[in-house]
N, C-alpha and C. Protein backbone atom coordinates (compact mmCIF):
# COMPACT_ATOMS: atom_id res chain seq x y z
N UNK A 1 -25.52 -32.52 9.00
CA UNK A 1 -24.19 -32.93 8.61
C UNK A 1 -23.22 -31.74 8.73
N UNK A 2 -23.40 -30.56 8.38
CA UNK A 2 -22.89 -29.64 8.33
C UNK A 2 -22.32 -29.12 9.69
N UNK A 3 -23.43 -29.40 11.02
CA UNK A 3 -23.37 -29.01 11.88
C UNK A 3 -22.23 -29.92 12.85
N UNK A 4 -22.20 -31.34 12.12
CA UNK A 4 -21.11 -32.09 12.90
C UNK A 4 -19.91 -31.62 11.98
N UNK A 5 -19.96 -31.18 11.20
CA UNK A 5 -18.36 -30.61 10.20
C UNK A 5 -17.75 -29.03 10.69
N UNK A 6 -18.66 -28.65 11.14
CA UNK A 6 -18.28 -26.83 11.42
C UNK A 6 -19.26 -26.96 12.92
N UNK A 7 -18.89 -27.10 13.82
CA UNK A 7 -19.58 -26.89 14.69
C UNK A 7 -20.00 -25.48 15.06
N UNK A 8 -21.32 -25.02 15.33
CA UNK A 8 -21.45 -23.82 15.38
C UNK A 8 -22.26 -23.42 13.98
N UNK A 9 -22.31 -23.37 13.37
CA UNK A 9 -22.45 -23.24 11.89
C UNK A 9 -24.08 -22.67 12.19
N UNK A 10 -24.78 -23.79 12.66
CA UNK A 10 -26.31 -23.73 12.51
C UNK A 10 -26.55 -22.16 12.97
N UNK A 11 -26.05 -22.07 14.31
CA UNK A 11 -26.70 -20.87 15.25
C UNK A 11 -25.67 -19.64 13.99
N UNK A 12 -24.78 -20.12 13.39
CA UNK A 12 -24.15 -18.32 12.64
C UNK A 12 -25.20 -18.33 11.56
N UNK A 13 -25.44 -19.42 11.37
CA UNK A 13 -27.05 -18.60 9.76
C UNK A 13 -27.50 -18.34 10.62
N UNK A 14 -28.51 -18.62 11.84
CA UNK A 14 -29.85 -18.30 12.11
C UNK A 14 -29.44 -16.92 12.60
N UNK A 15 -28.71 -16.34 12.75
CA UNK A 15 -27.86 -15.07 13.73
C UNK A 15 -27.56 -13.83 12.31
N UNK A 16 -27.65 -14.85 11.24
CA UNK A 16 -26.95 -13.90 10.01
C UNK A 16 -27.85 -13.06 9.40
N UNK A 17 -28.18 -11.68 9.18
CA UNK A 17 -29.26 -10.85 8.95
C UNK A 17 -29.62 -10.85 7.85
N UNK A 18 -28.41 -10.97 6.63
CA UNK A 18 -28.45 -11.50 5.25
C UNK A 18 -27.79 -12.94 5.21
N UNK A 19 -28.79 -13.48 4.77
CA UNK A 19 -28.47 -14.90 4.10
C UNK A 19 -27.09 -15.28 3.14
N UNK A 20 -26.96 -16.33 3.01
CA UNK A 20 -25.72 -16.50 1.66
C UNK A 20 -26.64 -16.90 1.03
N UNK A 21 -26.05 -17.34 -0.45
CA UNK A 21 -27.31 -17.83 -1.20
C UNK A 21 -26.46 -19.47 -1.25
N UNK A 22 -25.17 -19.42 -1.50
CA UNK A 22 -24.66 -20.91 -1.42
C UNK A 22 -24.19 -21.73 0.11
N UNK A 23 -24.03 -22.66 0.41
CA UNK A 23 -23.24 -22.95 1.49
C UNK A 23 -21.81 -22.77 1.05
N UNK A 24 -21.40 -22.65 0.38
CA UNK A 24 -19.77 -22.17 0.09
C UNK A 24 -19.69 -20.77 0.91
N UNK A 25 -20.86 -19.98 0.02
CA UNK A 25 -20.23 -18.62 1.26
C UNK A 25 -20.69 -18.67 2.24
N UNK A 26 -21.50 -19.30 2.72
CA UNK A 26 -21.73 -19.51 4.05
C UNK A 26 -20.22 -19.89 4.81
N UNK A 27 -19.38 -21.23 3.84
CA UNK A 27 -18.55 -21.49 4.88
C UNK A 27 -17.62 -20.72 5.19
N UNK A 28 -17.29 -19.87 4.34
CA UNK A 28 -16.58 -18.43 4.06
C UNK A 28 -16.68 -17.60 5.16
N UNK A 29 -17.89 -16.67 5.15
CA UNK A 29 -18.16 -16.56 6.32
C UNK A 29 -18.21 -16.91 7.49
N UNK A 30 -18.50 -18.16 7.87
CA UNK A 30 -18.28 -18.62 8.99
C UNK A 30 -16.98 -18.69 9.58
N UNK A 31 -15.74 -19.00 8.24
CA UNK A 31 -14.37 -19.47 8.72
C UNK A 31 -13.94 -17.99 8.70
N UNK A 32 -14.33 -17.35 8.09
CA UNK A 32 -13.69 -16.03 8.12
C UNK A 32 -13.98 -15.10 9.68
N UNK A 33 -15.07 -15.57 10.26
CA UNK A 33 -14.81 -14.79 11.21
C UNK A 33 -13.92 -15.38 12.29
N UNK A 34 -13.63 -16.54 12.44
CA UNK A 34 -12.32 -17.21 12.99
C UNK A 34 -10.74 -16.50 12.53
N UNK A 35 -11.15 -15.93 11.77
CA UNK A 35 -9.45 -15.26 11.26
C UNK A 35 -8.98 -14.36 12.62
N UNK A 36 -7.61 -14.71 12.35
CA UNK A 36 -7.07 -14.87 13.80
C UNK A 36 -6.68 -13.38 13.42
N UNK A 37 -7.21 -12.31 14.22
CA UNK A 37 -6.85 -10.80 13.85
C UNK A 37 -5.27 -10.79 14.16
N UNK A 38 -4.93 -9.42 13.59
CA UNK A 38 -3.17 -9.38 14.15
C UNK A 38 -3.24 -8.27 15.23
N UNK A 39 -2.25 -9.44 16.44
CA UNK A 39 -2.30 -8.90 17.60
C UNK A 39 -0.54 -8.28 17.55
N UNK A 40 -0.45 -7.62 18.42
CA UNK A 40 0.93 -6.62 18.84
C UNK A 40 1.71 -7.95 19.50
N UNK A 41 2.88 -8.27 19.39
CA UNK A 41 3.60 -9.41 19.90
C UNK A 41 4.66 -8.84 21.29
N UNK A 42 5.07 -8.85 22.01
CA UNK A 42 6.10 -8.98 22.79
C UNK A 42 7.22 -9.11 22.25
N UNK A 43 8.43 -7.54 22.48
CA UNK A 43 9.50 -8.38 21.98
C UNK A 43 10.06 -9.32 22.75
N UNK A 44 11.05 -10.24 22.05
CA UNK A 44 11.71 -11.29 23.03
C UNK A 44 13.18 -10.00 23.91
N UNK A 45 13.14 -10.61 24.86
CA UNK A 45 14.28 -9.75 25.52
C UNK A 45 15.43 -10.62 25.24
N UNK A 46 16.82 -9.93 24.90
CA UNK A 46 18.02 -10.05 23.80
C UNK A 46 19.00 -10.66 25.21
């Protein structure tokens, strides 16, 4: 079920060296490495 809700999910535990102990931080982790880093923008030309 999990795996049709977060796709991907299965292969980031089996990949994860330390375990979570809940699926909450699991989903934590998982969504957290989706965080969209901050990239340098383009200025707009005036």
């Amino acid at each position: 079920m999990a795996e049709r809700c977060f796709p991907g999910i299965s292969q980031f535990y089996a990949e994860m060296p330390a375990k979570p102990v809940t699926f909450l931080q699991l989903l934590w982790a998982f969504e957290g490495r989706k965080a969209a880093r901050p990239t340098r923008r383009k200025q707009r030309s005036r």
